[in-house]
N, C-alpha and C. Protein backbone atom coordinates (compact mmCIF):
# COMPACT_ATOMS: atom_id res chain seq x y z
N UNK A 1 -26.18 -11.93 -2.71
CA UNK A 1 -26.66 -12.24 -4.02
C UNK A 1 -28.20 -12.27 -3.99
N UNK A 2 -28.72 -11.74 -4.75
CA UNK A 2 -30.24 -11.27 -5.41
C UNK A 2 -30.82 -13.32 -5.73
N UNK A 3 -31.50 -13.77 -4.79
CA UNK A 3 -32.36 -14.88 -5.17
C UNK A 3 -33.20 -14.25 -6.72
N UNK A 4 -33.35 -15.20 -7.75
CA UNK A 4 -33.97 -14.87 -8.86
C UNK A 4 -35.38 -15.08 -8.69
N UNK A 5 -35.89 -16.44 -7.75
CA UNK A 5 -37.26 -16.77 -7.34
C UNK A 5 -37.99 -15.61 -6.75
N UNK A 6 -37.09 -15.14 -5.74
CA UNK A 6 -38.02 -14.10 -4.94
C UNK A 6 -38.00 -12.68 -5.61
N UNK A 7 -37.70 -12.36 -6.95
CA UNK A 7 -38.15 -11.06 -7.85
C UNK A 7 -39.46 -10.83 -8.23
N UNK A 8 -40.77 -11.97 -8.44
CA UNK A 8 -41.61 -11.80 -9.22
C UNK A 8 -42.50 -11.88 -7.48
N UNK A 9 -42.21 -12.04 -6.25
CA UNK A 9 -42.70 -12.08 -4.96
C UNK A 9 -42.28 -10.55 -4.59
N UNK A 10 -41.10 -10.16 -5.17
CA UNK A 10 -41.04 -8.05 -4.52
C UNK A 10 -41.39 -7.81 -5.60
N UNK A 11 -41.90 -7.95 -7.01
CA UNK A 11 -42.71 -7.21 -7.40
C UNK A 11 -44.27 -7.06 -7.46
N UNK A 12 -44.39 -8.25 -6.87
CA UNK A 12 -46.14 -7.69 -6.59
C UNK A 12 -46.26 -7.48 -5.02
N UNK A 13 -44.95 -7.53 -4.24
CA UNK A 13 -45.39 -6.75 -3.22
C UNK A 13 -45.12 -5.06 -3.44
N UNK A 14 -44.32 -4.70 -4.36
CA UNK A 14 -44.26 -3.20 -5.01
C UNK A 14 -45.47 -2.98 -5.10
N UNK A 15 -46.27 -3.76 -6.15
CA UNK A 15 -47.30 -3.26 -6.75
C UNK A 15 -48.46 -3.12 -5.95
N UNK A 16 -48.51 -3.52 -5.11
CA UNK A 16 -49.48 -3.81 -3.79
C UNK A 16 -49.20 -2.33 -2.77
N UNK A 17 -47.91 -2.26 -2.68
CA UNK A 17 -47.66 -0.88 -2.11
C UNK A 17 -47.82 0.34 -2.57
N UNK A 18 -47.70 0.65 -4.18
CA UNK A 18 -47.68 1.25 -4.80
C UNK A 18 -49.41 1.65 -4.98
N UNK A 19 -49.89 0.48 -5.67
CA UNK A 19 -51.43 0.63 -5.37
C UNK A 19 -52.21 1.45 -4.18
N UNK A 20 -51.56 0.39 -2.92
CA UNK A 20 -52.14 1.58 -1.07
C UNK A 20 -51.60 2.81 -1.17
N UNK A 21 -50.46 3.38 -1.87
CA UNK A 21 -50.42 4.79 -1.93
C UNK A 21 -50.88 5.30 -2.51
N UNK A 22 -51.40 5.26 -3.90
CA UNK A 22 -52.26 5.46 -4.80
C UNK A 22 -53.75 5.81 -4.27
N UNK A 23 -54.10 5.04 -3.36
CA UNK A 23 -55.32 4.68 -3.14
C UNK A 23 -55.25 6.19 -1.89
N UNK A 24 -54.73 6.09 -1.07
CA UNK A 24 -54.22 6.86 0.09
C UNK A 24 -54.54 8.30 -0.48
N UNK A 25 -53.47 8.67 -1.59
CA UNK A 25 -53.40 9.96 -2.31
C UNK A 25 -54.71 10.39 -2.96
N UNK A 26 -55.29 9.14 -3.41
CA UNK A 26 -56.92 9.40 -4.07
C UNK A 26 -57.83 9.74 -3.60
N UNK A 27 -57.90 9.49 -2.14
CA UNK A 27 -58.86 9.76 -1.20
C UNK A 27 -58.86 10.84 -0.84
N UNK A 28 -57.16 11.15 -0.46
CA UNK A 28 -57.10 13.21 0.09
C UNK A 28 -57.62 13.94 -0.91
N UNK A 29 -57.41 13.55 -2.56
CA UNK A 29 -57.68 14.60 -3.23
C UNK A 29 -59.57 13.97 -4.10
N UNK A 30 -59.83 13.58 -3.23
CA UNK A 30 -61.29 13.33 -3.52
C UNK A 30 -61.25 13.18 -4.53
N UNK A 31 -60.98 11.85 -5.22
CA UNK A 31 -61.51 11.88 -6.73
C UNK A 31 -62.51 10.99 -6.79
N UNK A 32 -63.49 10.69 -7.44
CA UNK A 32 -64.46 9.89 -7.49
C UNK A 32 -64.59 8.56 -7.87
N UNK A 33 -63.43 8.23 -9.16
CA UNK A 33 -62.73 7.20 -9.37
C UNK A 33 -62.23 6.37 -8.23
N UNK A 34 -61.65 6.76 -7.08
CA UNK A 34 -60.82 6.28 -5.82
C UNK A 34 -62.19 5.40 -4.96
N UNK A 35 -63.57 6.32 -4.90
CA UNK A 35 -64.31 5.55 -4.34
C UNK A 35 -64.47 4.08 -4.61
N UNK A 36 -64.45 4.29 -6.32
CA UNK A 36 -65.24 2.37 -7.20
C UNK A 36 -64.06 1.86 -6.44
N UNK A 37 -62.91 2.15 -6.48
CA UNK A 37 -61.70 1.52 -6.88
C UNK A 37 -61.62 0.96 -5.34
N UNK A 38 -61.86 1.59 -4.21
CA UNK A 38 -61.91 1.58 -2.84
C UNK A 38 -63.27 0.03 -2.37
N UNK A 39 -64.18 0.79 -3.54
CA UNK A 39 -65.25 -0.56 -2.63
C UNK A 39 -65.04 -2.24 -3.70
N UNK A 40 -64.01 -1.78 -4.75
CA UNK A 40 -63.77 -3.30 -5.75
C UNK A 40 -62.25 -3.87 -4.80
N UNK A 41 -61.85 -2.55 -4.34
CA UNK A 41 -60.34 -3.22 -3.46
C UNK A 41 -61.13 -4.06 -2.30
N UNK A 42 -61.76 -3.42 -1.75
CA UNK A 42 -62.09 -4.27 -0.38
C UNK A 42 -62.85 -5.32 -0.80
N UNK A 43 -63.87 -5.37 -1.53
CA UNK A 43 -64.07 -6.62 -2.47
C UNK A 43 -63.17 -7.90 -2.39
N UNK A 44 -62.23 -7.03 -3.14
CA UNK A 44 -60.80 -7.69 -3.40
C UNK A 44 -60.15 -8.77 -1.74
N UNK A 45 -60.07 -8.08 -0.82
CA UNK A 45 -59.90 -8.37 0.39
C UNK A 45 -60.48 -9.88 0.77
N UNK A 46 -61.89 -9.44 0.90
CA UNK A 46 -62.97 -10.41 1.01
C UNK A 46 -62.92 -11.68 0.30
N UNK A 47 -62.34 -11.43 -1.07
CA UNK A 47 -62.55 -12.59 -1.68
C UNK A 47 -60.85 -13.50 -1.33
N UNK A 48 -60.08 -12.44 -1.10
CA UNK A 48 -58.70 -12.91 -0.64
C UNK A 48 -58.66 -14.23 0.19
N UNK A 49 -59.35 -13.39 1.19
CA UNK A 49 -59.92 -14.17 2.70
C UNK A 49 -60.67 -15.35 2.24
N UNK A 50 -61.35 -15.59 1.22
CA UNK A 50 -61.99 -16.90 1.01
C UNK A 50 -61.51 -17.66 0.15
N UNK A 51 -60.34 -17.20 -0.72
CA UNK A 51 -59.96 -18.14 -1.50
C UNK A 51 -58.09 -18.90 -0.39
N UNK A 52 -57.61 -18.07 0.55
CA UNK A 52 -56.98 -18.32 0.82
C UNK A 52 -57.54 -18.97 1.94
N UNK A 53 -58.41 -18.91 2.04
CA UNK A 53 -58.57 -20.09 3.66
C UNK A 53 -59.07 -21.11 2.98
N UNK A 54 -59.57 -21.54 1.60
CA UNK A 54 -59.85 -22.47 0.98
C UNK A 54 -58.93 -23.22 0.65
N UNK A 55 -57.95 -22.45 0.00
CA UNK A 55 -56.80 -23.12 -0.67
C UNK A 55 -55.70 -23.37 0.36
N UNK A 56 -55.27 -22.61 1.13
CA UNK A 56 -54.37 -22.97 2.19
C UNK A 56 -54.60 -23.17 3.60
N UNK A 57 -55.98 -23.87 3.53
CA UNK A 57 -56.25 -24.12 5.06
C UNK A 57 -56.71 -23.28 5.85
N UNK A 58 -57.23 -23.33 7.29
CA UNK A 58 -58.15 -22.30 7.60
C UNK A 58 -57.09 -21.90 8.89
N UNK A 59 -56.37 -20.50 8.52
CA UNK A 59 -55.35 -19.70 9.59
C UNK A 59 -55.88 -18.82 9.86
N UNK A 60 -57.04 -18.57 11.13
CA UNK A 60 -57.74 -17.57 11.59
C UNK A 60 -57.33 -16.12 11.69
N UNK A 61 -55.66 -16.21 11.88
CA UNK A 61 -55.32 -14.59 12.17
C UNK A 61 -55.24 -14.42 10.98
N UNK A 62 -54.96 -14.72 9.46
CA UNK A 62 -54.65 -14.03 7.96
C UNK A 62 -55.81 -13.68 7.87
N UNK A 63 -57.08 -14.85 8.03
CA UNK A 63 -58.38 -14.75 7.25
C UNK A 63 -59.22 -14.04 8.13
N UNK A 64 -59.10 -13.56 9.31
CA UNK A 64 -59.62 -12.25 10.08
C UNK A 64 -58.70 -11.30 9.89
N UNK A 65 -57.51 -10.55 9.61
CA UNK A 65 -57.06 -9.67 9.24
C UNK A 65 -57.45 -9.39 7.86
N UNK A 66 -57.92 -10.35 6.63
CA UNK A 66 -58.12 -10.23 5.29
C UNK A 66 -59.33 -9.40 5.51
N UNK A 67 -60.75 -10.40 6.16
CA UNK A 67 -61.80 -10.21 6.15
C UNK A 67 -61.94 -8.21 6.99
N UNK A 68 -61.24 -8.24 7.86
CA UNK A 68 -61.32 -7.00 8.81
C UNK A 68 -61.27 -6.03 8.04
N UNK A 69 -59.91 -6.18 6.91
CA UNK A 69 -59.27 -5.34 5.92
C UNK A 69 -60.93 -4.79 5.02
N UNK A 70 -61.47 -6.12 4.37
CA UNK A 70 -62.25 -6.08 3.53
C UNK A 70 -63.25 -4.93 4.20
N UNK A 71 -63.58 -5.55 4.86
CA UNK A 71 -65.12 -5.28 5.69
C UNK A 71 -64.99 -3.73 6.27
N UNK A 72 -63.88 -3.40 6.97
CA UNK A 72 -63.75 -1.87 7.41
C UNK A 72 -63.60 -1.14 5.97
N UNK A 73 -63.04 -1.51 5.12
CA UNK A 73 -63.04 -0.38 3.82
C UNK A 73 -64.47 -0.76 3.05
N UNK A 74 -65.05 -1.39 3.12
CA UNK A 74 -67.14 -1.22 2.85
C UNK A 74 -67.42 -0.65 3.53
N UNK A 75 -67.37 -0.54 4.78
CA UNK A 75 -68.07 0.36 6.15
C UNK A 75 -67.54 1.76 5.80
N UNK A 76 -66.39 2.21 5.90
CA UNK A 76 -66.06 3.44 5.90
C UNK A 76 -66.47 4.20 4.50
N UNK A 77 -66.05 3.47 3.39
CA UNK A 77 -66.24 4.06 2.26
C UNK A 77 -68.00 3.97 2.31
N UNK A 78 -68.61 3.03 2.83
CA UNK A 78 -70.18 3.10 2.44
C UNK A 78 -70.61 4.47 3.94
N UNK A 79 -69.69 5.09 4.82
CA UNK A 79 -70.35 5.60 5.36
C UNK A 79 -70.18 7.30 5.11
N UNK A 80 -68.28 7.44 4.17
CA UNK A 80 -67.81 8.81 4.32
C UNK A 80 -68.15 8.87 2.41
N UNK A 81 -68.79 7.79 2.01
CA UNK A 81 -68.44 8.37 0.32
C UNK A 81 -68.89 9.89 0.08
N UNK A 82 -70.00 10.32 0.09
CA UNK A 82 -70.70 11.52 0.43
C UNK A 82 -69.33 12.32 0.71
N UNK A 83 -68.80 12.68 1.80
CA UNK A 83 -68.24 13.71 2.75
C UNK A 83 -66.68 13.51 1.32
N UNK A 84 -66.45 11.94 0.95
CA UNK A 84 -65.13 12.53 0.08
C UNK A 84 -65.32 13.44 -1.01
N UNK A 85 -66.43 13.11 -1.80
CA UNK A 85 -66.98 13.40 -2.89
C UNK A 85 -67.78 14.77 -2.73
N UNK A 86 -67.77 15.99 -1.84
CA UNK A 86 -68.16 16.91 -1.79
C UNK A 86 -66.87 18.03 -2.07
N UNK A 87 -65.68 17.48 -1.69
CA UNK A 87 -64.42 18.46 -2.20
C UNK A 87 -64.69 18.67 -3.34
């Protein structure tokens, strides 16, 4: 039997998945849109990492995997934007 609580927990982990493929597919086909969307996601990351070690205590492996998440997609996107955006 289908718990009713844990529906609105698989759908924003859908949407979370759905989004990284999105994001994935945007990048192969160089669209320029994918970049903003790439450096407001990792944004996104960053701020993850600080509101969840605020609010739920400080668990070094989430909030270094958040922050890692964040921080490598600024680095990469601030180093390949150029090279996507020439397709």
């Amino acid at each position: 039997m289908i718990d009713p609580v844990k529906i609105p927990h698989g759908l924003m982990f859908l949407a979370v998945c759905v989004f990284s493929w999105g994001y994935v597919f945007g990048i192969l086909m160089a669209r320029k849109e994918v970049v903003i969307l790439g450096f407001l996601a990792s944004a996104a990351w960053l701020i993850a990492a600080a509101v969840g070690a605020a609010r739920f205590g400080f668990d070094w492996r989430l909030t270094a995997l958040l922050v890692a998440l964040g921080a490598s997609g600024l680095i990469v996107l601030g180093l390949y934007r150029t090279r996507i955006l020439e397709h």
